[in-house]
PDB file of N, CA and C in Angstrom:
ATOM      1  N   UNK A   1     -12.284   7.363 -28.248  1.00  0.00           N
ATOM      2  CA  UNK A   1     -12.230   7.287 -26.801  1.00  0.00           C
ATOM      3  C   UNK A   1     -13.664   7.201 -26.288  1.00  0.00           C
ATOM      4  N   UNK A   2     -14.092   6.227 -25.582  1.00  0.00           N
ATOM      5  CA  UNK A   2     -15.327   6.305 -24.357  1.00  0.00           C
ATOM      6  C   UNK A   2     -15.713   7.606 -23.847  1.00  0.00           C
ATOM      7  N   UNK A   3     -16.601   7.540 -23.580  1.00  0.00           N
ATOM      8  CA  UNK A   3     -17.246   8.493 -22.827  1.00  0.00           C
ATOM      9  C   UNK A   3     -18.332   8.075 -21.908  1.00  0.00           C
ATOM     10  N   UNK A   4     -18.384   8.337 -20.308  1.00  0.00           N
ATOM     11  CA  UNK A   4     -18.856   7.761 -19.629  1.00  0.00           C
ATOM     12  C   UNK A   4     -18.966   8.931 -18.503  1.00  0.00           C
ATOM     13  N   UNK A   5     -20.088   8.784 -17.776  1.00  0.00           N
ATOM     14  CA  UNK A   5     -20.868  10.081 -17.003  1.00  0.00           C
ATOM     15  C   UNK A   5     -21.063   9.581 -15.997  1.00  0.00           C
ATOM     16  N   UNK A   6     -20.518   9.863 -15.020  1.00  0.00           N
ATOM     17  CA  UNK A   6     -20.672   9.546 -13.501  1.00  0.00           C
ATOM     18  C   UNK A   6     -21.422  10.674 -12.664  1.00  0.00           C
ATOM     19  N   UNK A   7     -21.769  10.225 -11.476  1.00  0.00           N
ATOM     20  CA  UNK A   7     -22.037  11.485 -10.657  1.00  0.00           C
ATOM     21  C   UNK A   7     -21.165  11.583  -9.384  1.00  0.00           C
ATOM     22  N   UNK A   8     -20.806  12.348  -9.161  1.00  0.00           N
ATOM     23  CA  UNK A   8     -19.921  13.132  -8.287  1.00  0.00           C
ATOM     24  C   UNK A   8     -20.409  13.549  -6.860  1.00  0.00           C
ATOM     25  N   UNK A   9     -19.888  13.911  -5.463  1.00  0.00           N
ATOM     26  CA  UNK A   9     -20.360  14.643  -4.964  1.00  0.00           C
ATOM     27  C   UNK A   9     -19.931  16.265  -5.405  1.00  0.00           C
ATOM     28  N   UNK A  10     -20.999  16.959  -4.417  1.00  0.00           N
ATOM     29  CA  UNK A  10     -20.495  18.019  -5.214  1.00  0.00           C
ATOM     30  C   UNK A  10     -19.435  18.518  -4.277  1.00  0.00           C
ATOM     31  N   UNK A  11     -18.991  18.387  -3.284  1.00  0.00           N
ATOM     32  CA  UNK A  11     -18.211  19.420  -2.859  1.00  0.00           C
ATOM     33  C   UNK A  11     -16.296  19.037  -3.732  1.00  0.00           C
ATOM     34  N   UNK A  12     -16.787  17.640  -4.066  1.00  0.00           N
ATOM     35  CA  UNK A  12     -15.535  17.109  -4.953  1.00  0.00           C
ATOM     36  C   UNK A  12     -15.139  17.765  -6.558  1.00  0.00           C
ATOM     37  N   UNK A  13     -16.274  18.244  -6.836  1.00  0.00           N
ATOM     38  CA  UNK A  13     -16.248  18.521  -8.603  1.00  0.00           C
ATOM     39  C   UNK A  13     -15.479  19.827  -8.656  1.00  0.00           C
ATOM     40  N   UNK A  14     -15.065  20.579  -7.546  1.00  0.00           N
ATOM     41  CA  UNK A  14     -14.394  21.661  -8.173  1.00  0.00           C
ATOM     42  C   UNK A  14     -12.681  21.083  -8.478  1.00  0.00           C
ATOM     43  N   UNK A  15     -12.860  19.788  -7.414  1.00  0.00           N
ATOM     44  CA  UNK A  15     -11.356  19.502  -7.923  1.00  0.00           C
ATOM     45  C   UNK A  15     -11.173  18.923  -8.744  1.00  0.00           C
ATOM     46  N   UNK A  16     -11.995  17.940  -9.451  1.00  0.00           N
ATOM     47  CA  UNK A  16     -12.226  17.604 -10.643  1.00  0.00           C
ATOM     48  C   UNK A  16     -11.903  18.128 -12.008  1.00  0.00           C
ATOM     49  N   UNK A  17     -12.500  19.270 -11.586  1.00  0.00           N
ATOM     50  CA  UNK A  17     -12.712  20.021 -12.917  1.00  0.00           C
ATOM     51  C   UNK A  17     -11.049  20.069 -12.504  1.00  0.00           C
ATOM     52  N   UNK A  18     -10.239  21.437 -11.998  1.00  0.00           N
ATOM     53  CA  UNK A  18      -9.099  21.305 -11.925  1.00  0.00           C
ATOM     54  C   UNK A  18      -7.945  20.174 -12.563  1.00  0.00           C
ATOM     55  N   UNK A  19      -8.593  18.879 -11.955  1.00  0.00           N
ATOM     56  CA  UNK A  19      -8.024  17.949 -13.043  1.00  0.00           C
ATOM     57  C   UNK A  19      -8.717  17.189 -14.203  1.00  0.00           C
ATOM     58  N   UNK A  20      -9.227  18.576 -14.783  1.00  0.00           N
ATOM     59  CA  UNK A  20      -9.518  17.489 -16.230  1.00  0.00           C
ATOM     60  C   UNK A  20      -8.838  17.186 -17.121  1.00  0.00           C
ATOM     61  N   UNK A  21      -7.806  17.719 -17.119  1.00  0.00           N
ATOM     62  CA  UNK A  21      -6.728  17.041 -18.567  1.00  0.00           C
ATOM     63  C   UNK A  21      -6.169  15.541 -17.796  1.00  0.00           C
ATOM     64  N   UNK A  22      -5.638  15.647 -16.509  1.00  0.00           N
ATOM     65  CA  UNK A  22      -5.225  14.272 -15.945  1.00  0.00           C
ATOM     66  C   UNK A  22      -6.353  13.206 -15.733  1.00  0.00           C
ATOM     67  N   UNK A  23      -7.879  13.453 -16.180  1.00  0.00           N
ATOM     68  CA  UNK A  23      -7.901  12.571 -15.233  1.00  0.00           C
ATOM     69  C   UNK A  23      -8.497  11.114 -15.964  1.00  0.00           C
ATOM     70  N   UNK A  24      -7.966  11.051 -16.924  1.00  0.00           N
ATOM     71  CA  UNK A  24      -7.506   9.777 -17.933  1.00  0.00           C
ATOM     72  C   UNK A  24      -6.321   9.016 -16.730  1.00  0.00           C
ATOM     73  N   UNK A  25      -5.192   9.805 -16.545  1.00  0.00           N
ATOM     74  CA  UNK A  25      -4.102   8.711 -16.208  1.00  0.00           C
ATOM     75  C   UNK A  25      -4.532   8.844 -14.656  1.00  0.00           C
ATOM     76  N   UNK A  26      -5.249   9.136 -14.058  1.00  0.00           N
ATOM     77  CA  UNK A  26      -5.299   9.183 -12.675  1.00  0.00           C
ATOM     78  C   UNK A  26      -6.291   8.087 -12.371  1.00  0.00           C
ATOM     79  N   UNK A  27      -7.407   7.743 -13.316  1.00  0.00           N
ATOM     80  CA  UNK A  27      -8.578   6.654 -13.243  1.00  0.00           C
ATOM     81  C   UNK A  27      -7.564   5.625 -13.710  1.00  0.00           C
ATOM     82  N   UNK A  28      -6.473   5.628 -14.687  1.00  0.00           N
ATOM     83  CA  UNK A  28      -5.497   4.276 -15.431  1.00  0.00           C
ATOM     84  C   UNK A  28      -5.010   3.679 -14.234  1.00  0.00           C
ATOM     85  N   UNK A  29      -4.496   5.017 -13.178  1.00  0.00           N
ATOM     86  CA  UNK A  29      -3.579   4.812 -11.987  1.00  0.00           C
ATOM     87  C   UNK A  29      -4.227   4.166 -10.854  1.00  0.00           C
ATOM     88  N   UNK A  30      -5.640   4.476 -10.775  1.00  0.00           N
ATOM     89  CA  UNK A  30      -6.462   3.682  -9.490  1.00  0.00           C
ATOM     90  C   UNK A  30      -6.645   2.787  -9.825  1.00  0.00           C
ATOM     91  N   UNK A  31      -6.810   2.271 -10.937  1.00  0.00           N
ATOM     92  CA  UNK A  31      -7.319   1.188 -11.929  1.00  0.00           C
ATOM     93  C   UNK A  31      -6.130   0.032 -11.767  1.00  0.00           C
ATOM     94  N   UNK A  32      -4.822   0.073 -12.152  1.00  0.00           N
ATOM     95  CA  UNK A  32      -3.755  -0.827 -11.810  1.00  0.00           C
ATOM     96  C   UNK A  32      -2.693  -0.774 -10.665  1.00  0.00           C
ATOM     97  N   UNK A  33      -3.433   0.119  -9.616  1.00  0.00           N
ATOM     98  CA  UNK A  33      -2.077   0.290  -8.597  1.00  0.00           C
ATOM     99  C   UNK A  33      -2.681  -1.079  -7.648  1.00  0.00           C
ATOM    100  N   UNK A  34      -1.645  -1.898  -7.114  1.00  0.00           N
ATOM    101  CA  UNK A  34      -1.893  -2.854  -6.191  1.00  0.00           C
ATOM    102  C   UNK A  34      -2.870  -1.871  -5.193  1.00  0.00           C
ATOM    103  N   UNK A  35      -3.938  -3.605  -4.887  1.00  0.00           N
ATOM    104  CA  UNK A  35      -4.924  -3.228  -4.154  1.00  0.00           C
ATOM    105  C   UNK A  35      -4.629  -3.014  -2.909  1.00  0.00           C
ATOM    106  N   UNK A  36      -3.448  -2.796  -2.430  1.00  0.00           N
ATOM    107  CA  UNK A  36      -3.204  -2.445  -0.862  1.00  0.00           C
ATOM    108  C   UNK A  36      -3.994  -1.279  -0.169  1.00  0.00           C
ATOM    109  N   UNK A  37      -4.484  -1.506   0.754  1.00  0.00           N
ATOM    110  CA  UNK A  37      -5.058  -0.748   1.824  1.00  0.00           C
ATOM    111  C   UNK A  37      -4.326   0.620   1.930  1.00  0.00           C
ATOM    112  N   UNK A  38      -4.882   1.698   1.905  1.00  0.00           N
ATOM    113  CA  UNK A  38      -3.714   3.039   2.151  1.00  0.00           C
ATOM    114  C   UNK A  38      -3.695   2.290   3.993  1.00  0.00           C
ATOM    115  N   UNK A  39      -3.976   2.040   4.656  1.00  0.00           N
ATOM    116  CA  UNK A  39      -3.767   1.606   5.963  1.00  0.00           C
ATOM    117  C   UNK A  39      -2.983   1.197   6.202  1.00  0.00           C
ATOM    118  N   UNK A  40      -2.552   0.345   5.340  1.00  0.00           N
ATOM    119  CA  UNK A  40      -0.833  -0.569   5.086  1.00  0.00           C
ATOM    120  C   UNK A  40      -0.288   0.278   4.971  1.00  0.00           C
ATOM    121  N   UNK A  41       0.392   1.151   3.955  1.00  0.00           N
ATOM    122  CA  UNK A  41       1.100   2.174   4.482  1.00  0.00           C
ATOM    123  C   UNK A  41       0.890   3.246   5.461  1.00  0.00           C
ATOM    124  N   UNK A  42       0.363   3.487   5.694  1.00  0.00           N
ATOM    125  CA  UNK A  42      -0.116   4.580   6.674  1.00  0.00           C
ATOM    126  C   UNK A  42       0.515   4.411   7.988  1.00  0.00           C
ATOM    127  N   UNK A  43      -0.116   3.125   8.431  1.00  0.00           N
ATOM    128  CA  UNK A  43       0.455   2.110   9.731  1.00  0.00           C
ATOM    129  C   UNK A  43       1.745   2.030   9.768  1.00  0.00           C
ATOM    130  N   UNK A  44       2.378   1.847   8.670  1.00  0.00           N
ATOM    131  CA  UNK A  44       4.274   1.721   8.498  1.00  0.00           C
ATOM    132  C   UNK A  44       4.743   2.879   8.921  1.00  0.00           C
ATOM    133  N   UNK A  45       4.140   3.645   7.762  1.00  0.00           N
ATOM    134  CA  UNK A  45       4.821   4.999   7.813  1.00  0.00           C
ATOM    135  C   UNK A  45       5.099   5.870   8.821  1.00  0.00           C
ATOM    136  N   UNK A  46       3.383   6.030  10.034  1.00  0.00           N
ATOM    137  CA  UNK A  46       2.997   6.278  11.001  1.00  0.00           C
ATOM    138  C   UNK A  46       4.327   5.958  12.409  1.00  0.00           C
ATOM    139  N   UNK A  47       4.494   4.807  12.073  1.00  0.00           N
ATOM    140  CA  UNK A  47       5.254   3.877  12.806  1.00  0.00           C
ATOM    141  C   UNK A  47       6.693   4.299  12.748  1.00  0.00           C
ATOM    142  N   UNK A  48       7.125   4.724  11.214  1.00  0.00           N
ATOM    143  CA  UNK A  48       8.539   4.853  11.594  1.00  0.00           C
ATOM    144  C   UNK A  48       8.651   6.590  11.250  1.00  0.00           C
ATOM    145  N   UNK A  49       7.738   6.901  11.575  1.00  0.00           N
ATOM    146  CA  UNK A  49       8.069   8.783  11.498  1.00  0.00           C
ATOM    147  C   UNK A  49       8.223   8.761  12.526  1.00  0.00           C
ATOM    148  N   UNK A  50       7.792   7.954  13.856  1.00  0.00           N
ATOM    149  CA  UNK A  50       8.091   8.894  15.515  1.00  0.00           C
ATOM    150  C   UNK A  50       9.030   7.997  15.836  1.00  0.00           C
ATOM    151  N   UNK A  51      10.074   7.949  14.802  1.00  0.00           N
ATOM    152  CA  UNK A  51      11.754   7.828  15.310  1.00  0.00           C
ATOM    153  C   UNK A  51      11.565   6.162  16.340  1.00  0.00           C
ATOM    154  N   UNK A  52      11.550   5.035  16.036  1.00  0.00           N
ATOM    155  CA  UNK A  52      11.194   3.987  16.949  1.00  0.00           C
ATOM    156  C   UNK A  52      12.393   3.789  17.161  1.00  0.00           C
ATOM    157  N   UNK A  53      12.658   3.172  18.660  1.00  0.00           N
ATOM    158  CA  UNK A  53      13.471   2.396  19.148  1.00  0.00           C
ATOM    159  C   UNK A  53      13.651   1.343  18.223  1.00  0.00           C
ATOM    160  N   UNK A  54      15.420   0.716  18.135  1.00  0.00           N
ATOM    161  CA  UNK A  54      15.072  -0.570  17.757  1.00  0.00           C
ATOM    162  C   UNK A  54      14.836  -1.715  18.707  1.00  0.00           C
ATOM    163  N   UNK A  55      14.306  -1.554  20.091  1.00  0.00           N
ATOM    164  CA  UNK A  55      13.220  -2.534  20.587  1.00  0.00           C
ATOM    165  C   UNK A  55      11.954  -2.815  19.740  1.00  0.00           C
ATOM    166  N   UNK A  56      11.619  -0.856  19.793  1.00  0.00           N
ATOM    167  CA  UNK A  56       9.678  -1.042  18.817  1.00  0.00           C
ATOM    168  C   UNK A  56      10.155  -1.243  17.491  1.00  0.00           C
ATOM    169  N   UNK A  57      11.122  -1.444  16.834  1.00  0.00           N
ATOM    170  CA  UNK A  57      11.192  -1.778  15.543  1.00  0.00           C
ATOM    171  C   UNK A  57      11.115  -3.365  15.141  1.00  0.00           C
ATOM    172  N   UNK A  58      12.080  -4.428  16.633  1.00  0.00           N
ATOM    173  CA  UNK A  58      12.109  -5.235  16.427  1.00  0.00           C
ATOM    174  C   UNK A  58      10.554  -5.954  16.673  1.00  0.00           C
ATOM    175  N   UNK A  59       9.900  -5.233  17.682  1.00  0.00           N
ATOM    176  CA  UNK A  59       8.293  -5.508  18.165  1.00  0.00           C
ATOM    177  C   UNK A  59       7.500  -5.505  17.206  1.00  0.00           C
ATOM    178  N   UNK A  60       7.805  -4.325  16.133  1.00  0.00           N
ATOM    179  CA  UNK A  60       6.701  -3.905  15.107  1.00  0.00           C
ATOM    180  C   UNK A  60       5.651  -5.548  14.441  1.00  0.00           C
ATOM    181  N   UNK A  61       4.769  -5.002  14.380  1.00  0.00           N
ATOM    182  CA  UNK A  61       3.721  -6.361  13.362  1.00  0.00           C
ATOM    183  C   UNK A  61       2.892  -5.249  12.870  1.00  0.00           C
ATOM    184  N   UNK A  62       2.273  -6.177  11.742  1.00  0.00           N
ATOM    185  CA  UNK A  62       0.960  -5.694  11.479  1.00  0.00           C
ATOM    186  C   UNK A  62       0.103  -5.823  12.081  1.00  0.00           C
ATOM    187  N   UNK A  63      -1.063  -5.052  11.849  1.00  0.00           N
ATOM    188  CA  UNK A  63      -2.406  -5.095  12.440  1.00  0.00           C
ATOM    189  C   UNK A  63      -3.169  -6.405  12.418  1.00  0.00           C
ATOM    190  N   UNK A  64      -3.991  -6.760  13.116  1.00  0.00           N
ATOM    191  CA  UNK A  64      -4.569  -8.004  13.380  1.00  0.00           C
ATOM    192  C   UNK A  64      -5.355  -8.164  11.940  1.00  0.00           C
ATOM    193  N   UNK A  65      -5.943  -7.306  11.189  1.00  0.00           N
ATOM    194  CA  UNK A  65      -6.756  -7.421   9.946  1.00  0.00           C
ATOM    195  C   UNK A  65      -5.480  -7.519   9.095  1.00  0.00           C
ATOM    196  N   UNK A  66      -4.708  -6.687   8.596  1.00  0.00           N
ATOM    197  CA  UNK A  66      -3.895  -6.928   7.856  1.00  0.00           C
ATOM    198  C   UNK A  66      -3.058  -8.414   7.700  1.00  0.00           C
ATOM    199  N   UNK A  67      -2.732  -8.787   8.822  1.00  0.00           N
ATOM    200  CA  UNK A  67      -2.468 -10.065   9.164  1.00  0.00           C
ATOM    201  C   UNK A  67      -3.252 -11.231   8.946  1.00  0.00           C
ATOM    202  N   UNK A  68      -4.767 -11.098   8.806  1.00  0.00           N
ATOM    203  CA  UNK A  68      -5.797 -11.891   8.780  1.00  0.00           C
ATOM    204  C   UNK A  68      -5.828 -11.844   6.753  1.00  0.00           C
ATOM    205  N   UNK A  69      -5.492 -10.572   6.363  1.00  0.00           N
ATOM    206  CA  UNK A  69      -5.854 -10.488   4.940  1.00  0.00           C
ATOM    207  C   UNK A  69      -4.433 -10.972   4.332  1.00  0.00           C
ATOM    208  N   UNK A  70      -3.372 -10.913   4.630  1.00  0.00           N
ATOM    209  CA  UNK A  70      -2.657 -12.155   4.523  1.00  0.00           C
ATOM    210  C   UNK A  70      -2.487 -13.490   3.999  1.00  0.00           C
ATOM    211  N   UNK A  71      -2.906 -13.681   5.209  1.00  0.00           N
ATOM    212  CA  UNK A  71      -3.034 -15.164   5.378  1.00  0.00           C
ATOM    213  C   UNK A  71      -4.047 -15.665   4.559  1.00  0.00           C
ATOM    214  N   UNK A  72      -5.357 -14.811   4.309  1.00  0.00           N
ATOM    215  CA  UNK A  72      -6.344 -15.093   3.414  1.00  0.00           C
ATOM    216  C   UNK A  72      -5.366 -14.880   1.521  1.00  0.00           C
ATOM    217  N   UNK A  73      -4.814 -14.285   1.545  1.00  0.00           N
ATOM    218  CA  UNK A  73      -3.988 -13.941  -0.344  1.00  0.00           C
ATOM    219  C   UNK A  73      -3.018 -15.342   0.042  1.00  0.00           C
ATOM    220  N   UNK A  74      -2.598 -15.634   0.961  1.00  0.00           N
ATOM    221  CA  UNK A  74      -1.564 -16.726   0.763  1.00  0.00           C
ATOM    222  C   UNK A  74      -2.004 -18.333   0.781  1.00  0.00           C
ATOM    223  N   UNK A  75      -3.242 -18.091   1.703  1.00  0.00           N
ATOM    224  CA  UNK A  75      -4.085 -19.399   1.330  1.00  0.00           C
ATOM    225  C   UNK A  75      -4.667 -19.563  -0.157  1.00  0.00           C
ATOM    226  N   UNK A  76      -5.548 -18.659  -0.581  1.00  0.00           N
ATOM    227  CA  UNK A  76      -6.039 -18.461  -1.806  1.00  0.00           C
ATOM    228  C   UNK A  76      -4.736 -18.436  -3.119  1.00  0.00           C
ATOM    229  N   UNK A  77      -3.731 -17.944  -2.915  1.00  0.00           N
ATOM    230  CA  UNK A  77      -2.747 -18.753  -3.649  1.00  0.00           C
ATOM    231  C   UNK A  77      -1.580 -19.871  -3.338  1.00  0.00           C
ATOM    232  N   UNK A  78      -2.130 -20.472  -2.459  1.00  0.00           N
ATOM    233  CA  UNK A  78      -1.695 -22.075  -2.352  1.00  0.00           C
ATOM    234  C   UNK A  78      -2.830 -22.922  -3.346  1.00  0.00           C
ATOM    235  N   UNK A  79      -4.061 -22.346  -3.202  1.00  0.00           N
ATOM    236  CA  UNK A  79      -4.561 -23.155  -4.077  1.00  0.00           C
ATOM    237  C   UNK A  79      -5.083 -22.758  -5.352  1.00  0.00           C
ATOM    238  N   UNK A  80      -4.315 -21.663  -6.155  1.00  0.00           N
ATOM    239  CA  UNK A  80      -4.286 -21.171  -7.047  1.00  0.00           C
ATOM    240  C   UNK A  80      -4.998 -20.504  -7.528  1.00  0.00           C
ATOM    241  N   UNK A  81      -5.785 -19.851  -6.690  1.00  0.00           N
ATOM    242  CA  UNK A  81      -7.190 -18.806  -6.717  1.00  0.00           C
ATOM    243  C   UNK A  81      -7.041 -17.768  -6.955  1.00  0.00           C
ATOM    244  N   UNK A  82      -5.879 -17.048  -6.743  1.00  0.00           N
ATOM    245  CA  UNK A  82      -5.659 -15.653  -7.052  1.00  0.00           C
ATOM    246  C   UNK A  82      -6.079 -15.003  -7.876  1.00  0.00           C
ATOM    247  N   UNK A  83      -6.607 -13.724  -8.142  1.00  0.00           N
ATOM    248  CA  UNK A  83      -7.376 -12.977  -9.177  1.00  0.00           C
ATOM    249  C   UNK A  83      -5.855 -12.692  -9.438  1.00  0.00           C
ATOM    250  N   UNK A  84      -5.749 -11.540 -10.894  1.00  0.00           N
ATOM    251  CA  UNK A  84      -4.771 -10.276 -10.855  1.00  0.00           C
ATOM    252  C   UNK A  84      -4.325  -9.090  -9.859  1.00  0.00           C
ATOM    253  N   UNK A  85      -5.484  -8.544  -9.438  1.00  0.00           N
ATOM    254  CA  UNK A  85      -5.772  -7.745  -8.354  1.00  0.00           C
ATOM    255  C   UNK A  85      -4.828  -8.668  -6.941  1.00  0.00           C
ATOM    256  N   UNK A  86      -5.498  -9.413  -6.690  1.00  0.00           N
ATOM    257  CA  UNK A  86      -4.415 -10.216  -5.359  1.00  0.00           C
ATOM    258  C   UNK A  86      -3.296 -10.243  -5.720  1.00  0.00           C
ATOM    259  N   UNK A  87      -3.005 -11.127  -6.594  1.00  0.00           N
ATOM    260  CA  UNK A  87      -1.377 -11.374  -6.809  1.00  0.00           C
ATOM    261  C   UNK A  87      -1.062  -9.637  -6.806  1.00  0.00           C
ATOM    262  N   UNK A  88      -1.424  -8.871  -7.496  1.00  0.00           N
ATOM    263  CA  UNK A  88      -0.661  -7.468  -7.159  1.00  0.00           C
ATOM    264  C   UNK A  88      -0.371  -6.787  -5.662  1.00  0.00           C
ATOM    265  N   UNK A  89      -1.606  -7.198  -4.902  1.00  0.00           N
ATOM    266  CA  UNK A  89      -1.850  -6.643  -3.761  1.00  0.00           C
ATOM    267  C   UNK A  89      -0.490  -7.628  -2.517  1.00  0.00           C
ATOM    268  N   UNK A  90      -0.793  -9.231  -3.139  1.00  0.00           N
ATOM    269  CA  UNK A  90      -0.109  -9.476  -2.336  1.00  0.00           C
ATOM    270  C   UNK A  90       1.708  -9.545  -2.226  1.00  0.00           C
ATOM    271  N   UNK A  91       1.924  -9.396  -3.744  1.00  0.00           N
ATOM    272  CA  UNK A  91       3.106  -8.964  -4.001  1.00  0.00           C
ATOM    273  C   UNK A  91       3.378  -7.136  -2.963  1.00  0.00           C
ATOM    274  N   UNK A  92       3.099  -6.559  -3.004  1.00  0.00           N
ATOM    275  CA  UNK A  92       2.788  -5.119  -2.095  1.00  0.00           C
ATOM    276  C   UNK A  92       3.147  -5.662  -0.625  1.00  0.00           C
ATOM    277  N   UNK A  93       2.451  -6.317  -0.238  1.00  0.00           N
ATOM    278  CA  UNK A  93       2.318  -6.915   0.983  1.00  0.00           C
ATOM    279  C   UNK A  93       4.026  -7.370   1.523  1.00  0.00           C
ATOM    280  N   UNK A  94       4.286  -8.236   0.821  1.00  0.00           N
ATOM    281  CA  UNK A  94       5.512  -8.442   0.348  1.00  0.00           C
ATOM    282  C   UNK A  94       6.834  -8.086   0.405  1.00  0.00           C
ATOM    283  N   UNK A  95       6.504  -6.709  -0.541  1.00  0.00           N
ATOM    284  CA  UNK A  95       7.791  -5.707  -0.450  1.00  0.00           C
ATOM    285  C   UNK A  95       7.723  -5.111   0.801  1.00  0.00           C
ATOM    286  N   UNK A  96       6.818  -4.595   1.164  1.00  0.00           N
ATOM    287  CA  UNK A  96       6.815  -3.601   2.506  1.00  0.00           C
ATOM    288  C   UNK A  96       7.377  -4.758   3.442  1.00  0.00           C
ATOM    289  N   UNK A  97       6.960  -5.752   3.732  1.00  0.00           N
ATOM    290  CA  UNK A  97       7.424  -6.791   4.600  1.00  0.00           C
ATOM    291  C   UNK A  97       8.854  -6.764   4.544  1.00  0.00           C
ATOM    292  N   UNK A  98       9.450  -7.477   3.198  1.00  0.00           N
ATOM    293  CA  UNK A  98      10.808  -6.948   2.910  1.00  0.00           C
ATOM    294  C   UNK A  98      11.380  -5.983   3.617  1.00  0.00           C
ATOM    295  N   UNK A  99      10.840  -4.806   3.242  1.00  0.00           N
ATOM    296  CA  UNK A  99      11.644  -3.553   3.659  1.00  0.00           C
ATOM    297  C   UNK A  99      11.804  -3.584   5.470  1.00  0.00           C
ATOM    298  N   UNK A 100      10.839  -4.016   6.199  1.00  0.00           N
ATOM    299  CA  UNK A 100      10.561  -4.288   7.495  1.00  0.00           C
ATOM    300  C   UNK A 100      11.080  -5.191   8.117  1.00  0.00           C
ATOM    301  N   UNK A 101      11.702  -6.198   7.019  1.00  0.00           N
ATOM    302  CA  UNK A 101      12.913  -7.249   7.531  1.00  0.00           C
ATOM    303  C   UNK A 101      14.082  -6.787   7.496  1.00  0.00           C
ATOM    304  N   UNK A 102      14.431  -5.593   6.562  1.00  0.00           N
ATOM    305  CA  UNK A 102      15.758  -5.257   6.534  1.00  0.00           C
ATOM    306  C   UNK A 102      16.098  -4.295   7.569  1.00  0.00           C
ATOM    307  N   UNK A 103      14.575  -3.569   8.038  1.00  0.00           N
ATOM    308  CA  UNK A 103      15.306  -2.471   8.899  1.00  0.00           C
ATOM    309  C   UNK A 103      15.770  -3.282  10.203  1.00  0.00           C
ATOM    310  N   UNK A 104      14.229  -4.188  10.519  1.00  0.00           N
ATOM    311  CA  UNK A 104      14.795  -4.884  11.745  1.00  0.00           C
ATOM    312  C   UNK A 104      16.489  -5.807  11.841  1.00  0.00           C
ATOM    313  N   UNK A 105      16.921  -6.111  10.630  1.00  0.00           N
ATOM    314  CA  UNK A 105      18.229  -6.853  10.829  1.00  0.00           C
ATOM    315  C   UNK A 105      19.195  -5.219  10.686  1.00  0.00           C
ATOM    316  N   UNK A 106      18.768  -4.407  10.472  1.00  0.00           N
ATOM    317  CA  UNK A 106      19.650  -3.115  10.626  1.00  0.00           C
ATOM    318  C   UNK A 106      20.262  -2.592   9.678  1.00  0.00           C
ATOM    319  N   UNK A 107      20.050  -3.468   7.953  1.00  0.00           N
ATOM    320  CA  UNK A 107      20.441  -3.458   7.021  1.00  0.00           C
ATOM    321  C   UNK A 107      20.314  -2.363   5.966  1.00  0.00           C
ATOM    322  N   UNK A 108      18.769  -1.102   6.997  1.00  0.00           N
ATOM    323  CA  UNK A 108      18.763  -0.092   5.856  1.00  0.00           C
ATOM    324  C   UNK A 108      19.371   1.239   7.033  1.00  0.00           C
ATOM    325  N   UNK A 109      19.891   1.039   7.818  1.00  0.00           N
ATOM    326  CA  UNK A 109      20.638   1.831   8.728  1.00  0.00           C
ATOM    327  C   UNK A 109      22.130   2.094   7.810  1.00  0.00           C
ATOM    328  N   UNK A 110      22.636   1.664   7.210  1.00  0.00           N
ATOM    329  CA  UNK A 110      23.877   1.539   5.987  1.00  0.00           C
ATOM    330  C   UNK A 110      23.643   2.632   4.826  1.00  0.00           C
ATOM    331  N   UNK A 111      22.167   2.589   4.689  1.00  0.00           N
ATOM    332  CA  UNK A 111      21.488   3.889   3.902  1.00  0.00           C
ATOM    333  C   UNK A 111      21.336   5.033   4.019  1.00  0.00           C
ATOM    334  N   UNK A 112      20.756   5.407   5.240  1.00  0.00           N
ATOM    335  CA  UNK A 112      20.736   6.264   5.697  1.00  0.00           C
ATOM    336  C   UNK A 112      21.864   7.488   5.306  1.00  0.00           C
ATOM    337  N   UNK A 113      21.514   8.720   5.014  1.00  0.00           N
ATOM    338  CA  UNK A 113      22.640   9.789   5.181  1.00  0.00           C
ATOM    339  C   UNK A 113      23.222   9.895   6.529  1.00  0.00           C
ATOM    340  N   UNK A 114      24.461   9.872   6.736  1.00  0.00           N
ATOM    341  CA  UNK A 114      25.233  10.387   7.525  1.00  0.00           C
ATOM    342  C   UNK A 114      24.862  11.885   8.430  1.00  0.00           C
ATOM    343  N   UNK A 115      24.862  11.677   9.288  1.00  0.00           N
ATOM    344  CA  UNK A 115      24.606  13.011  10.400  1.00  0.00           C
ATOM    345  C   UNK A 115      25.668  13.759  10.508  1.00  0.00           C
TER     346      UNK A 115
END
């Protein structure tokens, strides 16, 4: 196994230490999780915790950057540019979209537990 020495801040290293047996799969995990913005979710999530109307559900968009970074992964793979990293990120992009088409047609309201 590698061995490799970084520097830290310090007010971070006590949690560190805490995870030193994990933190093999936690660097594996930053390392291959789609490059999505925690903002992308955040913004969703944000959005549908304060209970939206389905007016603001049908209103909902993304953010003007998110929208802009988009359009930039979908141009760049029209012309076949995509790194690994994109295609992951923009697959992400994707699903959440998905999921944001189904609520707006009302399709994950069927899911939901019963009241």
């Amino acid at each position: 196994m590698a061995v490799i020495t970084i520097e830290i801040p310090d007010e971070l290293a006590p949690e560190l230490t805490e995870l030193r047996e994990r933190l093999p799969e936690l660097i594996a995990l930053s390392v291959h999780q789609p490059a999505v913005p925690a903002a992308l979710y955040q913004h969703s999530v944000a959005f549908l915790a304060n209970n939206p109307t389905p007016a603001a559900i049908a209103a909902f968009r993304p953010t003007p950057a998110m929208q802009e970074r988009v359009r930039t992964l979908l141009e760049r793979s029209h012309a076949g540019m995509l790194t690994a990293a994109e295609v992951r990120e923009l697959d992400a992009y994707e699903r959440i979209e998905h999921l944001l088409v189904l609520l707006k047609a009302g399709s994950l309201s069927t899911l939901a537990p019963s009241a």
